[in-house]
N, C-alpha and C. Protein backbone atom coordinates (compact mmCIF):
# COMPACT_ATOMS: atom_id res chain seq x y z
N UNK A 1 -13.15 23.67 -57.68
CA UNK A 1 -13.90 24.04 -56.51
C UNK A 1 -14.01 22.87 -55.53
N UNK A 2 -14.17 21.62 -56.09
CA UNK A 2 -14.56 20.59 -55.22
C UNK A 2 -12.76 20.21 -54.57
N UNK A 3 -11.75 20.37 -55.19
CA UNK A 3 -10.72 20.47 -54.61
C UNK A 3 -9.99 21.33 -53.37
N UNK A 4 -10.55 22.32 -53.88
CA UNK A 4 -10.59 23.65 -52.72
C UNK A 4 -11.42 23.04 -50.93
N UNK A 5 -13.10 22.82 -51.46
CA UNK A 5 -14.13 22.34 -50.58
C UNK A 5 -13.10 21.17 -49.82
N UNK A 6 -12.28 20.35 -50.00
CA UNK A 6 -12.16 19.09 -50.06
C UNK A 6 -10.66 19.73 -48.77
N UNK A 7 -10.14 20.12 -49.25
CA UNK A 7 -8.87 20.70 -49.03
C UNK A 7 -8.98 21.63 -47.19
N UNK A 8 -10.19 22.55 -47.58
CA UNK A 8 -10.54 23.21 -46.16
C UNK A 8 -11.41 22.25 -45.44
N UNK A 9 -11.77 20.83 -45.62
CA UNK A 9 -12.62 20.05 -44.82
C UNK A 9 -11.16 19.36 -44.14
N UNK A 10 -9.77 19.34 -45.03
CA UNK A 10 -9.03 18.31 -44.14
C UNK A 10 -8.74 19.05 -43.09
N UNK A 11 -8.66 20.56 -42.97
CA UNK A 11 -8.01 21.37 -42.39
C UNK A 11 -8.82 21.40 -40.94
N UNK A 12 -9.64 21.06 -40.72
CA UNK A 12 -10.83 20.96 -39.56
C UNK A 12 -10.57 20.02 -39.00
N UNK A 13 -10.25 18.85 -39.84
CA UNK A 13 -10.23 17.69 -38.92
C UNK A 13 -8.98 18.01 -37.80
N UNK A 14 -9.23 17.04 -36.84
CA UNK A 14 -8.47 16.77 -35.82
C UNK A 14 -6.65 16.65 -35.95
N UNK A 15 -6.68 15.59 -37.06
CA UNK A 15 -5.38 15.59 -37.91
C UNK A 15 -5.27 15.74 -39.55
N UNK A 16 -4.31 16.60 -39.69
CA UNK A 16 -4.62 16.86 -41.69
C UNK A 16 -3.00 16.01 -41.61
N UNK A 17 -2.82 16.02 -43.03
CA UNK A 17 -1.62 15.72 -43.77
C UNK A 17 -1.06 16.64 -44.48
N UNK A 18 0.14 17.36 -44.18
CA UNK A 18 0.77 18.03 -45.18
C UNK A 18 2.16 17.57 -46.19
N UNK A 19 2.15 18.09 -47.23
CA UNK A 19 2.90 17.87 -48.26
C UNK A 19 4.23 18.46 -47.46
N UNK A 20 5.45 18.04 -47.39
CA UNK A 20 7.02 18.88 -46.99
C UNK A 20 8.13 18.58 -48.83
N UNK A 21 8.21 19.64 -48.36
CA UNK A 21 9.40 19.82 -49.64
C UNK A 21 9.50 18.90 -50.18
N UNK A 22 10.56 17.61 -49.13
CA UNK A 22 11.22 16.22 -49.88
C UNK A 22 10.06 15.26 -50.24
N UNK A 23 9.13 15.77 -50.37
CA UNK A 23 8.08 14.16 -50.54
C UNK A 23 7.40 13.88 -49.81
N UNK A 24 7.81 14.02 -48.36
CA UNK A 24 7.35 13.27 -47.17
C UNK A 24 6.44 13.80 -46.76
N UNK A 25 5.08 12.85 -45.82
CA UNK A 25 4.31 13.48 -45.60
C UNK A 25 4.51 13.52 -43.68
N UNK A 26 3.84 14.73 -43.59
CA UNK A 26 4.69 14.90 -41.79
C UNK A 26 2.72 14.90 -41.20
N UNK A 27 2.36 14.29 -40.04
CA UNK A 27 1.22 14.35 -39.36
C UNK A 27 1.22 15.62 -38.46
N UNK A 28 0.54 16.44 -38.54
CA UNK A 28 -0.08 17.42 -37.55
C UNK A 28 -0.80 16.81 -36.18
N UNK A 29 -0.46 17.28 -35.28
CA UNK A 29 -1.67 16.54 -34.17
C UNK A 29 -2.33 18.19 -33.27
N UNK A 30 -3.33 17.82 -32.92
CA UNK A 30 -4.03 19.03 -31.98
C UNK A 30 -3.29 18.71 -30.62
N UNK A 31 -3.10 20.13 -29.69
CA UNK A 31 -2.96 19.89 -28.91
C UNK A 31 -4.00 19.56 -27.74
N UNK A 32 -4.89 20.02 -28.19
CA UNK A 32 -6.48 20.00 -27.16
C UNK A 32 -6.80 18.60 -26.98
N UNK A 33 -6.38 17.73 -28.27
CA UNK A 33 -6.95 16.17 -27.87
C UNK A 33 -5.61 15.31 -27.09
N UNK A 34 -4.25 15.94 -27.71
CA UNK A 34 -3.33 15.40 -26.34
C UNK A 34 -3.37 15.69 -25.45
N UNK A 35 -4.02 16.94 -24.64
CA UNK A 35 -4.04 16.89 -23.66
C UNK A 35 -5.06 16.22 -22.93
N UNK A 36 -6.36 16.20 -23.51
CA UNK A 36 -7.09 15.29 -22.87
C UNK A 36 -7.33 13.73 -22.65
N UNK A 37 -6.16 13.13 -23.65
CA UNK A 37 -5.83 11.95 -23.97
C UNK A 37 -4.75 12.00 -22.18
N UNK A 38 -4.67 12.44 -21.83
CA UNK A 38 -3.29 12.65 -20.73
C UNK A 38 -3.90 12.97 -19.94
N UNK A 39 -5.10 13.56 -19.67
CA UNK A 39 -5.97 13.30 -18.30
C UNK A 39 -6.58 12.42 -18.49
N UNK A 40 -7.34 11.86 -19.66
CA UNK A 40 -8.07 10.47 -18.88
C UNK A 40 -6.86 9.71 -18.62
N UNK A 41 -5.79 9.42 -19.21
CA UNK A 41 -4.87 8.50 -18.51
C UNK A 41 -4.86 8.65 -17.23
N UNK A 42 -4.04 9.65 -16.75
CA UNK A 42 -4.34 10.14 -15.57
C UNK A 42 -4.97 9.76 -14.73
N UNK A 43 -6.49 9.80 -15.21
CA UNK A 43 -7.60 9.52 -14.12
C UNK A 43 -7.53 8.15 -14.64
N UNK A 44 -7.52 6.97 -15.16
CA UNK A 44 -7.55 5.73 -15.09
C UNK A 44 -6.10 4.99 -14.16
N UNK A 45 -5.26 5.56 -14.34
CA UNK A 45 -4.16 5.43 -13.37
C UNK A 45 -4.53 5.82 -11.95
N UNK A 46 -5.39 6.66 -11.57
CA UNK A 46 -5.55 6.89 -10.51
C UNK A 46 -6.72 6.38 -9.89
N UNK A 47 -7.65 5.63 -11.01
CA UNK A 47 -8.54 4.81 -10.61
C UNK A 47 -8.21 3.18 -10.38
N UNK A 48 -6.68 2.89 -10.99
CA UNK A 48 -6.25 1.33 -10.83
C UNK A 48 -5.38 1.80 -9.34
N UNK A 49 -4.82 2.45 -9.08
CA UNK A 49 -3.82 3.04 -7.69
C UNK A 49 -4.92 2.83 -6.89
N UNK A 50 -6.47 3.30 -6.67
CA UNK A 50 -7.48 3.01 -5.71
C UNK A 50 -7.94 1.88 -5.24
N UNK A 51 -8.13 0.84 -6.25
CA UNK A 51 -8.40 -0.06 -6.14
C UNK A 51 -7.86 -1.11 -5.74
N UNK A 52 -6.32 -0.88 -6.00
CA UNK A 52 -4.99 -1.43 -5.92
C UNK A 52 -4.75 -1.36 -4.38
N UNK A 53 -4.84 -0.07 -3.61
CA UNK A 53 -4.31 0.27 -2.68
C UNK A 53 -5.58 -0.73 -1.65
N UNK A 54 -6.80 -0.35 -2.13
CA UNK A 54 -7.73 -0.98 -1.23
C UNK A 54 -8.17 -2.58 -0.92
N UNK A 55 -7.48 -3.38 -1.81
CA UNK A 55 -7.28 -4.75 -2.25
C UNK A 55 -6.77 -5.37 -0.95
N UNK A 56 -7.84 -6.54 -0.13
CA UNK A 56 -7.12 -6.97 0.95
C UNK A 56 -6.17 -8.03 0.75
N UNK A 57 -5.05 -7.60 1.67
CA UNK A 57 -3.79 -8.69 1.72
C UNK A 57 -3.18 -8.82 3.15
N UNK A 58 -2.37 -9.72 2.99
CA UNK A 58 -1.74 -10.06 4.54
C UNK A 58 -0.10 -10.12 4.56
N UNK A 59 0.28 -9.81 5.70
CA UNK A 59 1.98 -9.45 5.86
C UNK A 59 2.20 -9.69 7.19
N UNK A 60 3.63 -10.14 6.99
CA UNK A 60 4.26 -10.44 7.93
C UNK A 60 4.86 -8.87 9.40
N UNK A 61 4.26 -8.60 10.43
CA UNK A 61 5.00 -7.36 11.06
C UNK A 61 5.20 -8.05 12.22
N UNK A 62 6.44 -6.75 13.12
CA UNK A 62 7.07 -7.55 13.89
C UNK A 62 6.76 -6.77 14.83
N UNK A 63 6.82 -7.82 15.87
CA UNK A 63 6.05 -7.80 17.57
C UNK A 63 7.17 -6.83 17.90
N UNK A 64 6.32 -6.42 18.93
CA UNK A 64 7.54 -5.82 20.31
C UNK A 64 6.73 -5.02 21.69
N UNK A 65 7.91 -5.48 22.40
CA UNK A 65 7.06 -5.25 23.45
C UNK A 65 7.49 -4.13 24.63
N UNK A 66 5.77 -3.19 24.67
CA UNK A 66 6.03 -1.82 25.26
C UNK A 66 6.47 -2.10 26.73
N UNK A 67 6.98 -0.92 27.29
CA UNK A 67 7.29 -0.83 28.59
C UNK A 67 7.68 -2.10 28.91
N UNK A 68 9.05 -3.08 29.10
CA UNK A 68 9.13 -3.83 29.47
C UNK A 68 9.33 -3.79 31.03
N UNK A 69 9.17 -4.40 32.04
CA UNK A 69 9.77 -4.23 33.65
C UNK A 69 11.24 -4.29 33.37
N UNK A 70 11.47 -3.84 34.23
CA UNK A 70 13.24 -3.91 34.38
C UNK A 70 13.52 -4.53 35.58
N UNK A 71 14.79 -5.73 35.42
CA UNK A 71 15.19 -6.49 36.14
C UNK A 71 14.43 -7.95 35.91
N UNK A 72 13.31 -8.16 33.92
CA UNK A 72 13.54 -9.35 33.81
C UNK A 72 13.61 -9.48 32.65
N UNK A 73 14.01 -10.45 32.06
CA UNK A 73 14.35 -10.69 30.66
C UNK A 73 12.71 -11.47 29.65
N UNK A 74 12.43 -10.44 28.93
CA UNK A 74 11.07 -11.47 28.25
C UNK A 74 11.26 -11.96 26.76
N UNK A 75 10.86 -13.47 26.37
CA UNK A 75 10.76 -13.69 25.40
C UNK A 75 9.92 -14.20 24.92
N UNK A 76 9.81 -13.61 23.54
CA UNK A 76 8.32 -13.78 22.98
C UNK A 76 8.47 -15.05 21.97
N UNK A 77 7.42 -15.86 21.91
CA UNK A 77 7.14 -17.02 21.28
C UNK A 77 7.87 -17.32 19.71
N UNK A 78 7.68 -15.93 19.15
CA UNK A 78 7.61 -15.56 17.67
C UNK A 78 8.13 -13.89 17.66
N UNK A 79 8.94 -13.66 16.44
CA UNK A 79 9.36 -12.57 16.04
C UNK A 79 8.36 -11.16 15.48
N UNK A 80 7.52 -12.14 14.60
CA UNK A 80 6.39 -11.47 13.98
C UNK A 80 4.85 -12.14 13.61
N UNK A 81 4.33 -11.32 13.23
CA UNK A 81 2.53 -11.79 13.43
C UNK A 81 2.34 -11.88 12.55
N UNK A 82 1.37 -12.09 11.58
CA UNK A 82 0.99 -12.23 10.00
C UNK A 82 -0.48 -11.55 10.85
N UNK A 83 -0.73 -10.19 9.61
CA UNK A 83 -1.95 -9.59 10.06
C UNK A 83 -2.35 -9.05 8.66
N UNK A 84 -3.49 -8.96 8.57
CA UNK A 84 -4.37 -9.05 7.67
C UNK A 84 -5.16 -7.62 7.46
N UNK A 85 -5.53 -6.47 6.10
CA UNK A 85 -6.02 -5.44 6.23
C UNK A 85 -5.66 -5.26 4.61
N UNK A 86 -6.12 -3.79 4.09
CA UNK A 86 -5.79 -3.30 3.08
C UNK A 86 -4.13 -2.98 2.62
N UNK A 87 -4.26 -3.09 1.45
CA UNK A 87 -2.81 -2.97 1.29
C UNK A 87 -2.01 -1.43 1.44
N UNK A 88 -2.73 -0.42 1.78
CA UNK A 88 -2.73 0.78 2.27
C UNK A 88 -2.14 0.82 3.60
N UNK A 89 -3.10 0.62 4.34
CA UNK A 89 -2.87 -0.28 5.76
C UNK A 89 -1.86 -0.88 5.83
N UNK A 90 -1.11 -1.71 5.44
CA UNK A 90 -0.04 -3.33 5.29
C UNK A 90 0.89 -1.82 5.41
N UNK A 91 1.00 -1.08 4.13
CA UNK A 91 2.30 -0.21 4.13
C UNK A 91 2.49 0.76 5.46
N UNK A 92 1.58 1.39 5.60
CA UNK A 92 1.56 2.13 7.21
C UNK A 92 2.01 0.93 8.22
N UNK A 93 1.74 0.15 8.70
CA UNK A 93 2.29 -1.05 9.77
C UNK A 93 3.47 -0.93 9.47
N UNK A 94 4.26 -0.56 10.38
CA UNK A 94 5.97 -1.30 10.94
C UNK A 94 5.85 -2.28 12.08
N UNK A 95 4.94 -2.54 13.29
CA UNK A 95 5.02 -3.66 14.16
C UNK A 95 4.10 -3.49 15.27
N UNK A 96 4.08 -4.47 15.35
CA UNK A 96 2.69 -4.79 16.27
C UNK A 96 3.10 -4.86 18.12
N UNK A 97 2.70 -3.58 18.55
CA UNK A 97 2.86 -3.32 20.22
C UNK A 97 2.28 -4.48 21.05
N UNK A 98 3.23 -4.87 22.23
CA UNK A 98 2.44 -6.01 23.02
C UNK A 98 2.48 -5.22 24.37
N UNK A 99 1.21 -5.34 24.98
CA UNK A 99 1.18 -4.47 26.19
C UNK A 99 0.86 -6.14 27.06
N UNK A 100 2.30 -6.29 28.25
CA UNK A 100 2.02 -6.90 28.54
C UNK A 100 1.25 -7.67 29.97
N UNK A 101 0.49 -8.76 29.84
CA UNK A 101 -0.60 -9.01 31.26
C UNK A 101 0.00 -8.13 31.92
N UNK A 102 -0.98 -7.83 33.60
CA UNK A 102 -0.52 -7.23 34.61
C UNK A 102 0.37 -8.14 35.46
N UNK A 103 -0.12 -9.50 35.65
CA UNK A 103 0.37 -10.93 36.42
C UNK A 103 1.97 -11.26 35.58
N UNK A 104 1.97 -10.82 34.65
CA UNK A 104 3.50 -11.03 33.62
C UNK A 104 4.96 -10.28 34.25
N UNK A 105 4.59 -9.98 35.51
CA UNK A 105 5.70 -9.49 36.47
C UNK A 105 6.63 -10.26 37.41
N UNK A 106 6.22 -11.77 37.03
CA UNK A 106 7.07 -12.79 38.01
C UNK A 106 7.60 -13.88 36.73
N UNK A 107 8.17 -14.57 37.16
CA UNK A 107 8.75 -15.58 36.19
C UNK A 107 8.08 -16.60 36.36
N UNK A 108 8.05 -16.54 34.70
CA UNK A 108 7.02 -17.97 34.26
C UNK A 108 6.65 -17.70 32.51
N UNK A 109 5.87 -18.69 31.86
CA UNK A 109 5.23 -18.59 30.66
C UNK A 109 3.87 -17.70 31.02
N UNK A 110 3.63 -16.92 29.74
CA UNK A 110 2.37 -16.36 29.67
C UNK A 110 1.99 -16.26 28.70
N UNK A 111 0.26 -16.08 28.35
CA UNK A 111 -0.03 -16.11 27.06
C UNK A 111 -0.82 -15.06 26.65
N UNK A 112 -0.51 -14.57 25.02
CA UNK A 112 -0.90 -13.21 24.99
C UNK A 112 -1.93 -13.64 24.23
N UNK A 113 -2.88 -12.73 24.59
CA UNK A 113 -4.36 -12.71 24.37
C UNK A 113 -4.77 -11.41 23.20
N UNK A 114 -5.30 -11.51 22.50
CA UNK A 114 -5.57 -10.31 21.55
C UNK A 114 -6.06 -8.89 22.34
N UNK A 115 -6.43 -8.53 23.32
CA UNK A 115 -6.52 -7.65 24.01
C UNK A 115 -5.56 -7.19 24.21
N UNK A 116 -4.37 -7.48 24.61
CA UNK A 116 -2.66 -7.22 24.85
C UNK A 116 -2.24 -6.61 23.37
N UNK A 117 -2.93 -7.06 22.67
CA UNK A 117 -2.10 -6.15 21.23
C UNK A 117 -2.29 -5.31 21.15
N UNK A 118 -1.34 -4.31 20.14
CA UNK A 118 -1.82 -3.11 20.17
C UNK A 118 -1.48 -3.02 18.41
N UNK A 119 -2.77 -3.11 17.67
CA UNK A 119 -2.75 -3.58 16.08
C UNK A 119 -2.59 -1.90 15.57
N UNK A 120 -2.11 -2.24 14.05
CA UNK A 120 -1.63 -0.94 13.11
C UNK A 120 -3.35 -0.48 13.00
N UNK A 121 -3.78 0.27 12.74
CA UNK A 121 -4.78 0.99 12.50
C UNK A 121 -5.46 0.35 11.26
N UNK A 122 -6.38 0.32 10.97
CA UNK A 122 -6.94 -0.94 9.69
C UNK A 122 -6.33 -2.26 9.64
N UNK A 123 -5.65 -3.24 10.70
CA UNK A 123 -5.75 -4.49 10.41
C UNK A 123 -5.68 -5.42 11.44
N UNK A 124 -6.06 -7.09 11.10
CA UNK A 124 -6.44 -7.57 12.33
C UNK A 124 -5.72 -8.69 12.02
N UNK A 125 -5.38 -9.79 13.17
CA UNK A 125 -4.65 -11.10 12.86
C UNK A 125 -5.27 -11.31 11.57
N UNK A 126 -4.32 -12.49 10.91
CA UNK A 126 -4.94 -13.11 9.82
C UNK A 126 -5.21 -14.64 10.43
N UNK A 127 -4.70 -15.17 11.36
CA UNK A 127 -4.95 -16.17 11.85
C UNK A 127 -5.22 -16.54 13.49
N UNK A 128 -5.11 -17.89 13.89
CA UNK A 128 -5.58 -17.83 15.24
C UNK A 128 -4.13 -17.28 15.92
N UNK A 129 -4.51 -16.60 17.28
CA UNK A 129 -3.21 -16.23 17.61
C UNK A 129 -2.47 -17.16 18.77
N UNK A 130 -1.33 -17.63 18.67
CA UNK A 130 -0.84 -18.52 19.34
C UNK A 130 0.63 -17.64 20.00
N UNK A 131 0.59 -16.99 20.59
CA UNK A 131 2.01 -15.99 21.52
C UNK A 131 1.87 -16.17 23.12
N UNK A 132 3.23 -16.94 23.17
CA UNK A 132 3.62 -17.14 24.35
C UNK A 132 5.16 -16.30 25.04
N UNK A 133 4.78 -15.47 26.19
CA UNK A 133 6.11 -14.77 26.39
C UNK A 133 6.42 -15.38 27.85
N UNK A 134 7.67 -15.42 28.04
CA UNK A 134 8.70 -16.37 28.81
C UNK A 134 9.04 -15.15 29.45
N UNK A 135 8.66 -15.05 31.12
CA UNK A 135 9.86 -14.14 31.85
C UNK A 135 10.52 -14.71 32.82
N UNK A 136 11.67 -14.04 32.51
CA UNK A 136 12.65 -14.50 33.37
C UNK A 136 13.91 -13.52 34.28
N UNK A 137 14.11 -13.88 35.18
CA UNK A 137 14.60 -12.67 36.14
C UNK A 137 16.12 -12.47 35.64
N UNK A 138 16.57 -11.38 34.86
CA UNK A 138 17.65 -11.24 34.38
C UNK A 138 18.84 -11.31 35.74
N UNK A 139 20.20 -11.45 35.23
CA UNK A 139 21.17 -12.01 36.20
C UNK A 139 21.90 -10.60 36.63
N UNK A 140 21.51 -9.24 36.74
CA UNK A 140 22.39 -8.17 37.30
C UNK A 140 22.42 -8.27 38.95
């Protein structure tokens, strides 16, 4: 009897052991606890992806500049900006718009002022900004 009792208690548990033909013993598993073993993963993966994504960092994006005038040639100080935001943010950024002065219509140096930018949505310089654009009256 106490063999019997003993026998239908393994059968409850979560995992039993059964005897197979050759000897061997083969593990049973529930499926109710793999599957919930596979949503909390799930949700812990999707709780390191949050945190991950929201983690501030800084990257290199590259300038350019809207509406240029036509009939002069402009060049900008630097290729790209180092700007600073979530790493969410960082991936949305492809390059940073320069809208340039109104006075930036004759030839000469000018200097761009953070107002003139036009930043990715969630991020801001990471440092002081030093951009100087050069116009010059192209030769057509």
């Amino acid at each position: 009897m106490k063999s019997e009792k003993g026998a239908r208690d393994m059968n409850r548990k979560h995992q039993n052991v059964t005897a197979v033909e050759s000897g061997e013993y083969a593990v049973h598993r529930n499926r109710r606890n793999d599957i919930i073993a596979a949503v909390v993963c799930l949700f812990l993966a999707f709780l390191v992806w949050l945190f991950v994504m929201n983690t501030e960092d800084t990257a290199f994006v590259a300038l350019e500049i809207t509406d240029p005038a036509s009939g002069y040639t402009f060049v900008l100080s630097d290729s790209m900006i180092e700007v600073k935001g979530s790493v969410l943010s960082l991936k949305r950024a492809d390059r940073v718009e320069i809208v340039l002065p109104p006075e930036a219509v004759t030839e000469g140096t000018y200097r761009i002022e953070l107002e003139d930018l036009v930043l990715p949505a969630g991020t801001t310089p990471a440092g002081a900004l030093e951009l100087i654009v050069t116009v010059e009256k192209s030769g057509s």
